[in-house]
Protein backbone atom coordinates (compact mmCIF):
# COMPACT_ATOMS: atom_id res chain seq x y z
CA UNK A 1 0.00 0.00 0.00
CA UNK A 2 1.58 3.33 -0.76
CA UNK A 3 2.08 6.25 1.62
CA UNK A 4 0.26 9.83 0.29
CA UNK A 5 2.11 12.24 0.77
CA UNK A 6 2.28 13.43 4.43
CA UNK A 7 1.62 17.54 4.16
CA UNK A 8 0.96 19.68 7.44
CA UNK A 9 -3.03 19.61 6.21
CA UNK A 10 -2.76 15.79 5.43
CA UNK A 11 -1.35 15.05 8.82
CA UNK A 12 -4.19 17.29 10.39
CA UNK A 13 -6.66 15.03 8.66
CA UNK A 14 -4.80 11.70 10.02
CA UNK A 15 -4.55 12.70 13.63
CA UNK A 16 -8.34 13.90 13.69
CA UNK A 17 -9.54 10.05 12.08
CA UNK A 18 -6.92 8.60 14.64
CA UNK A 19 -8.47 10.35 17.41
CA UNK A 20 -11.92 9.62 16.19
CA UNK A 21 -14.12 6.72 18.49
CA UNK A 22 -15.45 3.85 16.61
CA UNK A 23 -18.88 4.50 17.65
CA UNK A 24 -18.64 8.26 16.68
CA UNK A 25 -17.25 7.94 13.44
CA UNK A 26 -15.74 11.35 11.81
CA UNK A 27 -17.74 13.21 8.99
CA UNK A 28 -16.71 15.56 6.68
CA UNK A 29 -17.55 18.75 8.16
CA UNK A 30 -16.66 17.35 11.65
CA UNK A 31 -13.01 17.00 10.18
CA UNK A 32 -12.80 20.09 8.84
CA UNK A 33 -13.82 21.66 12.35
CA UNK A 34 -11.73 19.63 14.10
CA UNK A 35 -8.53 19.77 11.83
CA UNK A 36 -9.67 23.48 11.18
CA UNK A 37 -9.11 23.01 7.74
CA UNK A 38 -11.81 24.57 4.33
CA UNK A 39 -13.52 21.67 2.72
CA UNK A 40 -11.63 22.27 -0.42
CA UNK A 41 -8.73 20.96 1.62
CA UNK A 42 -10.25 18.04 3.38
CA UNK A 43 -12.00 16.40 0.53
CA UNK A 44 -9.31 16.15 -1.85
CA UNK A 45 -7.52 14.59 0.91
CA UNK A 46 -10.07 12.06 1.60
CA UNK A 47 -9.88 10.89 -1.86
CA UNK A 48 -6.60 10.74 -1.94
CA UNK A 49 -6.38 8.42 1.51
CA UNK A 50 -9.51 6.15 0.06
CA UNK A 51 -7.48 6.14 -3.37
CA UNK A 52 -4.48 4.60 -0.91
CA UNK A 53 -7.17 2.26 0.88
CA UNK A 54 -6.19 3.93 3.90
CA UNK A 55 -9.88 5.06 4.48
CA UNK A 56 -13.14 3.35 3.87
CA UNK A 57 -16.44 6.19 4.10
CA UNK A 58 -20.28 5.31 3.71
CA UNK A 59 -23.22 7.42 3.83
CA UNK A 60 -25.89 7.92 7.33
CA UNK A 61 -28.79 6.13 6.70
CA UNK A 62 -31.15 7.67 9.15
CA UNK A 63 -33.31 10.65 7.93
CA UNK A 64 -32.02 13.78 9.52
CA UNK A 65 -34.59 16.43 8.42
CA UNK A 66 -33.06 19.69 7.41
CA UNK A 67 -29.97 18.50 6.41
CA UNK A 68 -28.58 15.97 3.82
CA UNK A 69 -26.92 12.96 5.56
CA UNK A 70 -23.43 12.96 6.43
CA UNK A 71 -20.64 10.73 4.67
CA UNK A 72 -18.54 8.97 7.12
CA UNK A 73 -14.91 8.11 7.27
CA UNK A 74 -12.75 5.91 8.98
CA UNK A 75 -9.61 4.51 8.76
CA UNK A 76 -9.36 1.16 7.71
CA UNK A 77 -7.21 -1.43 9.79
CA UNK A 78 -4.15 -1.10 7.40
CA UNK A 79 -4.37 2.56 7.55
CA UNK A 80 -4.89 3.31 10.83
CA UNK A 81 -1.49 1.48 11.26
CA UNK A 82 0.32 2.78 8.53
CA UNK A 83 -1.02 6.03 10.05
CA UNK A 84 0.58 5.86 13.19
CA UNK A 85 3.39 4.60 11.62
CA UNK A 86 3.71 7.41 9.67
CA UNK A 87 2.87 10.06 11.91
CA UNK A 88 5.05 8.60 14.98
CA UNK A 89 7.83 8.38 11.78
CA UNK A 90 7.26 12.07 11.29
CA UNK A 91 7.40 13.42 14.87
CA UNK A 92 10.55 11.11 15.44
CA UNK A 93 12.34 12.95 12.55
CA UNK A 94 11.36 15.93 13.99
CA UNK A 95 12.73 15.25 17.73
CA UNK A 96 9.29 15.01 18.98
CA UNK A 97 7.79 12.20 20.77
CA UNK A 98 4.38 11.14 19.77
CA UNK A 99 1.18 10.12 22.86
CA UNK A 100 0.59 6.44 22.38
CA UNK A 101 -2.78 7.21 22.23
CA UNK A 102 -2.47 9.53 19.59
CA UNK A 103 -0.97 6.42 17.52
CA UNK A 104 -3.74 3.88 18.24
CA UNK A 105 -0.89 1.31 19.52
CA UNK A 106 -2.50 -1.94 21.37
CA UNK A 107 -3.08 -1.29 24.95
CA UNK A 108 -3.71 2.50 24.86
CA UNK A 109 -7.09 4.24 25.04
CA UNK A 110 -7.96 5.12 21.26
């Protein structure tokens, strides 16, 4: 599986799906927020990361009046590895040490 490549917004994007709950899965809008980051940003990344099979999405399918329903993301199980891998990679590089729960590794709260 290839690697994207890893830019400042990219990363944003990573750590905010890493940090996301299984039961609370991130949407699109929720990503921008929370990487504070313009759509026009975000979604190309998101393709880019499902182009990589790093990311798997699907649509809400209960009726929220008012408001279209949300696309999903997630990382896949590859990705969310290859993720952490990549961001605790980075931040290594970079003299910094990385929160195991930031990286999903086995035994910390994700």
């Amino acid at each position: 599986m290839a690697t994207p490549r890893l830019t400042k917004p990219t990363i944003g994007v990573l750590e905010v799906l890493l940090a996301a709950a299984a039961d609370t899965p991130a949407w699109g809008l929720s990503i921008c927020r929370d990487a504070d980051l313009g759509s026009g940003t975000v979604y190309p990344i998101l393709d880019r990361l499902s182009e990589h099979g790093w990311i798997r999405s699907w649509n809400e399918t209960d009726a929220h009046p008012g408001r279209p329903p949300r696309r999903y993301y997630e990382l896949t199980a590859s990705g969310r590895r290859l993720a952490a891998q990549a961001l605790e990679r980075r931040a290594r590089s970079r003299g910094l040490r990385v929160a195991r729960a930031a990286t999903g590794a086995p035994g910390s709260p994700a």
